[in-house]
C-alpha atoms as a PDB file:
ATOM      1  CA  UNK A   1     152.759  59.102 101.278  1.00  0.00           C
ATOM      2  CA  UNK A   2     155.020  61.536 102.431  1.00  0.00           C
ATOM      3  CA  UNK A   3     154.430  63.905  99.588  1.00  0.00           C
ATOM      4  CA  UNK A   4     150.729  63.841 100.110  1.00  0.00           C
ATOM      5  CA  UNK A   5     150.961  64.884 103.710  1.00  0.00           C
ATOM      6  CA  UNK A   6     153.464  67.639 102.406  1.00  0.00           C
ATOM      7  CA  UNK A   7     150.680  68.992 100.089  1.00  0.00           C
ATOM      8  CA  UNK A   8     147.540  68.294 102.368  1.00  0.00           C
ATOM      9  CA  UNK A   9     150.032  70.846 104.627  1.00  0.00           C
ATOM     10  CA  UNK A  10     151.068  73.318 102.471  1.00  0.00           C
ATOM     11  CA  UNK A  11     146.882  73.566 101.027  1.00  0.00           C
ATOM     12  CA  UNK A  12     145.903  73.512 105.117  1.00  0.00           C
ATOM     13  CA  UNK A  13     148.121  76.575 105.693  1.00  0.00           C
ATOM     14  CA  UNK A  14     147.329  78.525 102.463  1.00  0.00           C
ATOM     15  CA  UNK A  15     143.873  78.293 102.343  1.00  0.00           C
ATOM     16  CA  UNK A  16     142.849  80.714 104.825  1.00  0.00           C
ATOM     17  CA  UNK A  17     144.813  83.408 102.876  1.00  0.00           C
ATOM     18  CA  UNK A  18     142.616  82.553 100.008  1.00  0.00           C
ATOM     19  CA  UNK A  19     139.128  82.718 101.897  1.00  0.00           C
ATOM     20  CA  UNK A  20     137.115  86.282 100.317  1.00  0.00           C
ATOM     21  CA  UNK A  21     135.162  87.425 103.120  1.00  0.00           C
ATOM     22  CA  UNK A  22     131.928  89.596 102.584  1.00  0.00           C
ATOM     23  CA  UNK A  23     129.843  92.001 104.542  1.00  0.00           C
ATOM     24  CA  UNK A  24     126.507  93.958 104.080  1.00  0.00           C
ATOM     25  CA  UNK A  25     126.299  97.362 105.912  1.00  0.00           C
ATOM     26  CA  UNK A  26     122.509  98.560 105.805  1.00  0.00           C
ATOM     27  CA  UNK A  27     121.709 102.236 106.691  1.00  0.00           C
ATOM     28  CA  UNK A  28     118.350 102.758 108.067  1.00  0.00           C
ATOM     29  CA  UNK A  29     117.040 104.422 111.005  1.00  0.00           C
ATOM     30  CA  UNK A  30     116.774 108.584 111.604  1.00  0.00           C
ATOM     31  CA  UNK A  31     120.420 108.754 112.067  1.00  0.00           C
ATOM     32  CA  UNK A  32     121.071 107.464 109.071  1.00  0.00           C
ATOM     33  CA  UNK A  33     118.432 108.393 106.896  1.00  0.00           C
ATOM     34  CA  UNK A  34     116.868 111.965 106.604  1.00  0.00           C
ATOM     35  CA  UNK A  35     114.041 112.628 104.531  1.00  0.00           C
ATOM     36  CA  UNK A  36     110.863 114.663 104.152  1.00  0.00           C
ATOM     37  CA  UNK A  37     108.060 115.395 101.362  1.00  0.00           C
ATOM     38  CA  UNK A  38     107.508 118.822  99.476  1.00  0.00           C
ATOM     39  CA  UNK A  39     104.158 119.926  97.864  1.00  0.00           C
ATOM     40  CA  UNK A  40     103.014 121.530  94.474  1.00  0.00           C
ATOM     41  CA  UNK A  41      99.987 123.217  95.044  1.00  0.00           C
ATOM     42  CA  UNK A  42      99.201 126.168  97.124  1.00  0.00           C
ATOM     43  CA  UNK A  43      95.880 127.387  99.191  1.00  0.00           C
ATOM     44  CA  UNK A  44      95.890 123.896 101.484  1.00  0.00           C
ATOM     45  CA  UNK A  45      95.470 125.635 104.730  1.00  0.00           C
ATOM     46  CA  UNK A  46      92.636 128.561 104.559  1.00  0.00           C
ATOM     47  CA  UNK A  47      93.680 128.700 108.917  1.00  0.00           C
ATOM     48  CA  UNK A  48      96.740 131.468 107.685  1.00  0.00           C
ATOM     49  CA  UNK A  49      96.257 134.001 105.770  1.00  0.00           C
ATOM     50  CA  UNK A  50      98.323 134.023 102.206  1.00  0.00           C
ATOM     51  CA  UNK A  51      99.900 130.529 103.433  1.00  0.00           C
ATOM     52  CA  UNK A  52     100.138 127.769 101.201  1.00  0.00           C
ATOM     53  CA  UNK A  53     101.428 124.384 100.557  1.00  0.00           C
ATOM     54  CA  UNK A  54     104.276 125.398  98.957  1.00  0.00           C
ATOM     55  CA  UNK A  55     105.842 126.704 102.122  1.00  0.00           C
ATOM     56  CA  UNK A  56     104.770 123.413 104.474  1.00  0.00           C
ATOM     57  CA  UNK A  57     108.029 120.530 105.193  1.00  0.00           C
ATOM     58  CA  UNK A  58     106.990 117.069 106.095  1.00  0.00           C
ATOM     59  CA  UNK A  59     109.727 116.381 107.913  1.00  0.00           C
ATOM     60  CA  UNK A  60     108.226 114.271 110.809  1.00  0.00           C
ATOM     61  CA  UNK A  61     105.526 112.964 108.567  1.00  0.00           C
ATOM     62  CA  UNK A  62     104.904 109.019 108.827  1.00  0.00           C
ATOM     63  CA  UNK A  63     105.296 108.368 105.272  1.00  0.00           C
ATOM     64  CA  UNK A  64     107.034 109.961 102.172  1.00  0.00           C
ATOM     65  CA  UNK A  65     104.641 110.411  99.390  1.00  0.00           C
ATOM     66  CA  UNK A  66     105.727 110.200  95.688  1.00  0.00           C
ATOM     67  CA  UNK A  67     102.971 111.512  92.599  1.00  0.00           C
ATOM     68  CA  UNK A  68      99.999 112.751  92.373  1.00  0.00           C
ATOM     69  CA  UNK A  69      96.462 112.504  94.018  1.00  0.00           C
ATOM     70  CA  UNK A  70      94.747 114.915  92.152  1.00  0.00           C
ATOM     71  CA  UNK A  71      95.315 117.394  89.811  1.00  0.00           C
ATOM     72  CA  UNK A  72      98.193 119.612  90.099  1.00  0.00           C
ATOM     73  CA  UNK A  73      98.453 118.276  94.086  1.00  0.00           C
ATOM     74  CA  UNK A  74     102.026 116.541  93.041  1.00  0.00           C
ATOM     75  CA  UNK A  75     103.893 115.194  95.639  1.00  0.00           C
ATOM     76  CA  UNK A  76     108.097 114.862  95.963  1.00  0.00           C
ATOM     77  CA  UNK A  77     110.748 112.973  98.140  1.00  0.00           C
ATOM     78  CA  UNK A  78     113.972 114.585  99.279  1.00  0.00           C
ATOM     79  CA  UNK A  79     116.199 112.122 101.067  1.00  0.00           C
ATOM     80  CA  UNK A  80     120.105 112.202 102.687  1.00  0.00           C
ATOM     81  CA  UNK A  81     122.196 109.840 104.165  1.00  0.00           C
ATOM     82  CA  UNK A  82     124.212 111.157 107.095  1.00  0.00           C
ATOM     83  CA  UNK A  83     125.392 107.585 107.903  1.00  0.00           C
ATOM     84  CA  UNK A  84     127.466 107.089 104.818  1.00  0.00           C
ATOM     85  CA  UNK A  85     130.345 107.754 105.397  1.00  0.00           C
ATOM     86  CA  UNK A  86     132.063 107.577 101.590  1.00  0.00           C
ATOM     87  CA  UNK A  87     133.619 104.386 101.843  1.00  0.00           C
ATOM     88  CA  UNK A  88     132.713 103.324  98.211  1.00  0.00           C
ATOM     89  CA  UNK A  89     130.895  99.834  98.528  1.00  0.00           C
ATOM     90  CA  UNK A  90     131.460  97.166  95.465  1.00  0.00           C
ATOM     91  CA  UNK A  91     127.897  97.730  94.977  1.00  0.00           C
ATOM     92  CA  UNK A  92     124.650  99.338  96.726  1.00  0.00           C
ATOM     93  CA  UNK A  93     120.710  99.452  96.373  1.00  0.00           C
ATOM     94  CA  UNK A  94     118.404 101.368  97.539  1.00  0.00           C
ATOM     95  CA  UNK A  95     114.536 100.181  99.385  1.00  0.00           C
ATOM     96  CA  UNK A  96     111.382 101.163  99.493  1.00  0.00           C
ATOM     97  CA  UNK A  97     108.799 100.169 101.348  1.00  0.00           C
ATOM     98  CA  UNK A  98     104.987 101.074  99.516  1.00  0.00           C
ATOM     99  CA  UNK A  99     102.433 101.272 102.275  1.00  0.00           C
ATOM    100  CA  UNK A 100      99.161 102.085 100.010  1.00  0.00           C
ATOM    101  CA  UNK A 101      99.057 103.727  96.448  1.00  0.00           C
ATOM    102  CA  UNK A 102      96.470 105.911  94.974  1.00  0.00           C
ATOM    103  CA  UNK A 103      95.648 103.728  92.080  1.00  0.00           C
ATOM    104  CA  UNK A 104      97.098 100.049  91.025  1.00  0.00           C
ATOM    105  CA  UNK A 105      98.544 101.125  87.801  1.00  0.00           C
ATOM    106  CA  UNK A 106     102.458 100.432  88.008  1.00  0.00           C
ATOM    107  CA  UNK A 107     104.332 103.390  88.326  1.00  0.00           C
ATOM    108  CA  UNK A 108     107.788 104.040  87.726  1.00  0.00           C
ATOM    109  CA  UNK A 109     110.234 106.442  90.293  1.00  0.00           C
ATOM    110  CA  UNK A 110     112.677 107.984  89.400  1.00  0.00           C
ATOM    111  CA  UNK A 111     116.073 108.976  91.824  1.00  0.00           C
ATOM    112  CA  UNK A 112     118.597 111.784  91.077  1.00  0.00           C
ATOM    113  CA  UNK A 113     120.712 113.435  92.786  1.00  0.00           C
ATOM    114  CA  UNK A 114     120.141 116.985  94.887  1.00  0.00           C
ATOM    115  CA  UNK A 115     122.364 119.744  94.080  1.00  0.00           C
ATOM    116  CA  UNK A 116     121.660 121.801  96.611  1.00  0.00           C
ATOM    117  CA  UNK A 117     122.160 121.694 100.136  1.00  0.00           C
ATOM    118  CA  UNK A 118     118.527 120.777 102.085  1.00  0.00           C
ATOM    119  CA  UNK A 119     117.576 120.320 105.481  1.00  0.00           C
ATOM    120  CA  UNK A 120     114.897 117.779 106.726  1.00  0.00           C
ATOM    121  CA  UNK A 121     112.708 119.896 108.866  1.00  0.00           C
ATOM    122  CA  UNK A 122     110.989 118.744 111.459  1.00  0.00           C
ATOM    123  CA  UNK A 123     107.257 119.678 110.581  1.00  0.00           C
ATOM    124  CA  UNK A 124     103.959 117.257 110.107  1.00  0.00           C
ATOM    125  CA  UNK A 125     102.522 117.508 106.920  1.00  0.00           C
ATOM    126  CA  UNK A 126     100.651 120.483 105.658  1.00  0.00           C
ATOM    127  CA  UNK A 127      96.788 121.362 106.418  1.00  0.00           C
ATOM    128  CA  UNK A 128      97.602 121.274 110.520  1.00  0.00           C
ATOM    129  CA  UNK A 129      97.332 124.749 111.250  1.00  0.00           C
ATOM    130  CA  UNK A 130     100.824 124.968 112.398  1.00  0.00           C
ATOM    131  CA  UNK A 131     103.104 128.041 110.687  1.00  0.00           C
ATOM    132  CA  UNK A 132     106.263 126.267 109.831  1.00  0.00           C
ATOM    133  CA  UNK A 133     108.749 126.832 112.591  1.00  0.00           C
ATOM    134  CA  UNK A 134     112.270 128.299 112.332  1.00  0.00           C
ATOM    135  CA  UNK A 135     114.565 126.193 110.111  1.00  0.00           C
ATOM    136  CA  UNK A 136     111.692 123.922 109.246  1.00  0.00           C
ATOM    137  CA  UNK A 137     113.352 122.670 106.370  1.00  0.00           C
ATOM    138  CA  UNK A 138     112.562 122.088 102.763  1.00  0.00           C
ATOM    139  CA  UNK A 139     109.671 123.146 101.054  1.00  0.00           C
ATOM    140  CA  UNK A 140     108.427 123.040  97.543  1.00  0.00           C
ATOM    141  CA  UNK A 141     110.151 126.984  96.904  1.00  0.00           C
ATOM    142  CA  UNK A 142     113.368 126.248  99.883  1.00  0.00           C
ATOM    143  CA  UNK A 143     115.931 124.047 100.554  1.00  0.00           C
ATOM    144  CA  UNK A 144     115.305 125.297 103.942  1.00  0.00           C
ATOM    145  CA  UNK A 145     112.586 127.961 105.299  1.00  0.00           C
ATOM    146  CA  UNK A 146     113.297 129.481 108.341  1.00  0.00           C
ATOM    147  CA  UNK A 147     111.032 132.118 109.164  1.00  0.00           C
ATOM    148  CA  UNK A 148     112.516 133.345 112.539  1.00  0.00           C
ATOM    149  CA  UNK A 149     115.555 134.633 111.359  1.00  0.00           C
ATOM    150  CA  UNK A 150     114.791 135.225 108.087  1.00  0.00           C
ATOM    151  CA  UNK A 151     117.329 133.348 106.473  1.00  0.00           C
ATOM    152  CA  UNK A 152     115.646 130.814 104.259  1.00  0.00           C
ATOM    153  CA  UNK A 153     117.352 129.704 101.231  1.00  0.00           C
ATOM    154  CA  UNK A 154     115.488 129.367  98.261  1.00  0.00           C
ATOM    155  CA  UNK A 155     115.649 126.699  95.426  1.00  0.00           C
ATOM    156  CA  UNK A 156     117.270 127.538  92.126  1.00  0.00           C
ATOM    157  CA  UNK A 157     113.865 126.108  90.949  1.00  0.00           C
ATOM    158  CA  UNK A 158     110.774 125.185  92.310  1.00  0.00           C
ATOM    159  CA  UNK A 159     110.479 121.645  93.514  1.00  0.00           C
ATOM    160  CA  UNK A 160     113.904 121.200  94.097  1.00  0.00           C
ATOM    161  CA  UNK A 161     117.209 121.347  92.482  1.00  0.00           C
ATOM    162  CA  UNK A 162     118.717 118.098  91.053  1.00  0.00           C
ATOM    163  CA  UNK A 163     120.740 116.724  87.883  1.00  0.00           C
ATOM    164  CA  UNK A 164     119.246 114.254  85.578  1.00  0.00           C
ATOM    165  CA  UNK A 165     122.379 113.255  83.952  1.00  0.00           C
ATOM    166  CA  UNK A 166     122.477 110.320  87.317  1.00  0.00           C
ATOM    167  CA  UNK A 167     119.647 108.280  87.734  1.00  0.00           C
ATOM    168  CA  UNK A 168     118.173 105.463  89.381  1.00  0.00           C
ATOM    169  CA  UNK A 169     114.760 103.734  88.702  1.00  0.00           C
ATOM    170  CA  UNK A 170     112.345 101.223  90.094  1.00  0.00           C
ATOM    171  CA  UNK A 171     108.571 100.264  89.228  1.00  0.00           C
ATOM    172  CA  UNK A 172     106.039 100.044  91.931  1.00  0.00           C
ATOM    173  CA  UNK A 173     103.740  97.257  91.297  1.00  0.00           C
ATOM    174  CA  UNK A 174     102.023  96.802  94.324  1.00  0.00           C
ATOM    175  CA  UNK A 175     101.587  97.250  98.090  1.00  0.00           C
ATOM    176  CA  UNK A 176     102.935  95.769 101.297  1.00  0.00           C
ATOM    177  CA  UNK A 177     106.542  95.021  99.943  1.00  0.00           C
ATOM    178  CA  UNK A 178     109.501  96.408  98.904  1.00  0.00           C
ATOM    179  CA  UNK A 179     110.961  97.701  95.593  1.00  0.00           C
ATOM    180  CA  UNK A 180     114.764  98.179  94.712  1.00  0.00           C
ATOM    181  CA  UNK A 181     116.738 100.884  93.164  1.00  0.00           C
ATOM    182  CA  UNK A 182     119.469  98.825  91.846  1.00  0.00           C
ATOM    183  CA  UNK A 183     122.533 100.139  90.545  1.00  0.00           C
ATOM    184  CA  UNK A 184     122.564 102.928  93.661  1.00  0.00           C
ATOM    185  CA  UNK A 185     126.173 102.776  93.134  1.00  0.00           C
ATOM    186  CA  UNK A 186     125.656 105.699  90.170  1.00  0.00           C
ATOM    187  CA  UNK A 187     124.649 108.123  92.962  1.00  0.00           C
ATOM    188  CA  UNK A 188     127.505 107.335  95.672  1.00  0.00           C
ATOM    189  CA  UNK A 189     129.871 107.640  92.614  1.00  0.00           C
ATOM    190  CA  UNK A 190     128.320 111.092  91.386  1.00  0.00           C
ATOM    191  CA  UNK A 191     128.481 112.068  94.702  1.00  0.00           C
ATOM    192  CA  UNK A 192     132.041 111.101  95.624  1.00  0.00           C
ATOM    193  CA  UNK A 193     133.611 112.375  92.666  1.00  0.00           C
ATOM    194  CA  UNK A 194     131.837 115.619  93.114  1.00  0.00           C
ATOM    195  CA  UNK A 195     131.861 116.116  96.476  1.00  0.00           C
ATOM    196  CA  UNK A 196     128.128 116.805  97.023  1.00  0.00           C
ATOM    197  CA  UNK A 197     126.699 114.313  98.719  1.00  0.00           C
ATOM    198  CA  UNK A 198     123.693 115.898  99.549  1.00  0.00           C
ATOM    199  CA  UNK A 199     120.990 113.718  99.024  1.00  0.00           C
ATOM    200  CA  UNK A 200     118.613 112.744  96.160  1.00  0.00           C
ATOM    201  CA  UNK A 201     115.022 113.199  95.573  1.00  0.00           C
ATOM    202  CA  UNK A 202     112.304 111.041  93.909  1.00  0.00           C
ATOM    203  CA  UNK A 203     109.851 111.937  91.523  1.00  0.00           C
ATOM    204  CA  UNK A 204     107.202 109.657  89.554  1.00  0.00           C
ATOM    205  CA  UNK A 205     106.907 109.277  86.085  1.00  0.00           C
ATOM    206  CA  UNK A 206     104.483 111.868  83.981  1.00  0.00           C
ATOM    207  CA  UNK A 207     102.292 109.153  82.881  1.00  0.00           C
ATOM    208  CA  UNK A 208      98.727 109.010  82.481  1.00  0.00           C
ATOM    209  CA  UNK A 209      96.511 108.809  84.790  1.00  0.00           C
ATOM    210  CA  UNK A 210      98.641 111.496  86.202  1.00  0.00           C
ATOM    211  CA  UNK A 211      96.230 112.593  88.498  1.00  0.00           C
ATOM    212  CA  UNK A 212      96.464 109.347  90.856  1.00  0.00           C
ATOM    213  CA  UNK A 213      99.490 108.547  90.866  1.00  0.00           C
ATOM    214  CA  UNK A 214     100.906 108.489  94.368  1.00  0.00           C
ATOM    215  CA  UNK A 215     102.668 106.122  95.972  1.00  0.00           C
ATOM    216  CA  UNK A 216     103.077 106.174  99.898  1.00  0.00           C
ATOM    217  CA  UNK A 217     106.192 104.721 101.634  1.00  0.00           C
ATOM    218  CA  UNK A 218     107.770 103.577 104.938  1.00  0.00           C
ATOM    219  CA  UNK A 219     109.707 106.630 106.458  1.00  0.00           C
ATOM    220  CA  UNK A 220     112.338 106.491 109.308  1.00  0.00           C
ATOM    221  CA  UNK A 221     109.951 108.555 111.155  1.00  0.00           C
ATOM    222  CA  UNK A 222     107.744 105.601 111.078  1.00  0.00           C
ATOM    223  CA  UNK A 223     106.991 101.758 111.553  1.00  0.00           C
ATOM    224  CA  UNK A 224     110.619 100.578 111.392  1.00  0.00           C
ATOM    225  CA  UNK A 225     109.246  97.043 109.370  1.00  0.00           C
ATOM    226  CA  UNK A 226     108.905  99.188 106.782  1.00  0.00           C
ATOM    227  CA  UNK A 227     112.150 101.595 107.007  1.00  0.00           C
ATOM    228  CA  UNK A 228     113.725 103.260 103.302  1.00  0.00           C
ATOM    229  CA  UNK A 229     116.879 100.842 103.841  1.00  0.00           C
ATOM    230  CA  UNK A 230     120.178 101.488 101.804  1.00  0.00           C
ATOM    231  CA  UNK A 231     122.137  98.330 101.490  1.00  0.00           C
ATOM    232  CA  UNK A 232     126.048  98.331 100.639  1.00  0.00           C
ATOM    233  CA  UNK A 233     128.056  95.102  99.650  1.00  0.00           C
ATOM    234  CA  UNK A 234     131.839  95.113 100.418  1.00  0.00           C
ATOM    235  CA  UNK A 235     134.307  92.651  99.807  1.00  0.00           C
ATOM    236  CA  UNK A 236     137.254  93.618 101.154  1.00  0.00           C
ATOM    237  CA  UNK A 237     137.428  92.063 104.617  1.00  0.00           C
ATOM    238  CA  UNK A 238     139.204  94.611 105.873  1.00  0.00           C
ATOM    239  CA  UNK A 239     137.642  97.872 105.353  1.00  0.00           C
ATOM    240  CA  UNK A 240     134.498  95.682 106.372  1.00  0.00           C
ATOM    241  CA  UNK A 241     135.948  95.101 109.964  1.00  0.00           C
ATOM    242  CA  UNK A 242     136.736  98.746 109.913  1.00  0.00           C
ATOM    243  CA  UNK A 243     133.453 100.201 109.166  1.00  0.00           C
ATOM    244  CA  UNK A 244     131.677 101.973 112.544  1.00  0.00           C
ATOM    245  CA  UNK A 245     128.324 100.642 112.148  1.00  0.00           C
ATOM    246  CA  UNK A 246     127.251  96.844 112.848  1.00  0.00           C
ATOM    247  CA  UNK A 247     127.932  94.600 110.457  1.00  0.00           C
ATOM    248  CA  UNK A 248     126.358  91.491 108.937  1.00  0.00           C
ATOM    249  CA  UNK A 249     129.006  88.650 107.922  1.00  0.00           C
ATOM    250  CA  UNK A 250     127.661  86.897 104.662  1.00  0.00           C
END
């Protein structure tokens, strides 16, 4: 009797060393998430003279487009995360939200990394009359364009400059839900070992019907139901409890 007690004592007193907590950080909001669209295809606004798509940002646009909805009118995603803050999680996905698509053929996305430095930009969308304003952002041709003081910074190429050798994927199948870039973990790792964590961009797959192809997503910008959300598992209790943004106990 006495020797159960002893070990019902010792087991009370060690277990708590042996509990694993958990926690889920999720980034989401503007001032976590930056991101903005960039268009292919010139001649979208006949209200300015020799202006053209190429040059617009969609930085404050409602949704972030991905594909195609027509020919040659292809559409791209850049997107940062300023509220990482590269603590390497055990493991990480990234959400969409698809709002509306421009045909109900699955599509696949595809995720790499950005190589080059980008700003969001703060413009609407293209075909608004509005000359992009000083550092507006990325465009199609810039990482940034700012027109005021004339020091824009072009891409190495056009559409944005990114490695393929790091990549995520999902496969849109529908509207009104989510979809998951699993594995997101590849892209915090790329960009903590290189040190250029600045951002990724998504592109659809060259399939056909090419020409309808988009998809059209929640943006941080709008309805936040349907935020892009980056979600990041830890284990380690403690650099949990240390992290600066709210956390969810599992």
């Amino acid at each position: 009797m006495k020797a159960r007690t002893f070990r019902s004592l010792v087991f009370a007193i060690l277990a708590p060393v042996c509990v694993t907590f958990a926690g889920v950080d999720t980034l989401k909001g503007t001032s976590e998430i930056e991101d903005c669209i960039i268009y292919s295809w010139e001649y979208c606004n006949g209200e300015i003279p020799d202006e053209n798509c190429q040059r617009y940002n969609a930085g404050s646009i409602t949704n972030l487009q991905v594909g195609s909805s027509g020919a040659g009118q292809v559409r791209r995603s850049l997107v940062k995360l300023p509220g990482w803050d590269g603590t390497m999680p055990d493991s990480s996905k990234l959400l969409v939200y698809c709002k509306s698509e421009a045909d109900a053929n699955n599509r696949k996305i595809f995720l790499y990394p950005v190589t080059t430095q980008f700003f969001e930009g703060a413009e609407l969308s293209y075909n608004l009359g509005d000359y992009p304003d000083p550092d507006s952002g990325a465009t199609w041709n810039h990482a940034w364009l700012d027109v005021g003081d004339a020091d824009s910074s072009n891409w190495a190429s056009p559409g944005g400059d990114y490695t393929t050798a790091v990549a995520c994927t999902t496969t849109i199948t529908g509207t009104d839900q989510y979809f998951a870039f699993d594995d997101f973990n590849r892209i915090l790792n790329y960009w903590d070992t290189s040190g250029n964590a600045y951002g990724f961009i998504l592109k659809n797959e060259n399939a056909f019907p090419a020409n309808t192809s988009m998809k059209t997503f929640g943006t941080t910008e709008g309805d936040s139901s349907k935020d892009p959300l980056v979600i990041l598992y830890y284990s380690d209790a403690v650099t949990v409890w240390r992290r600066l943004r709210v956390i969810k106990r599992l």
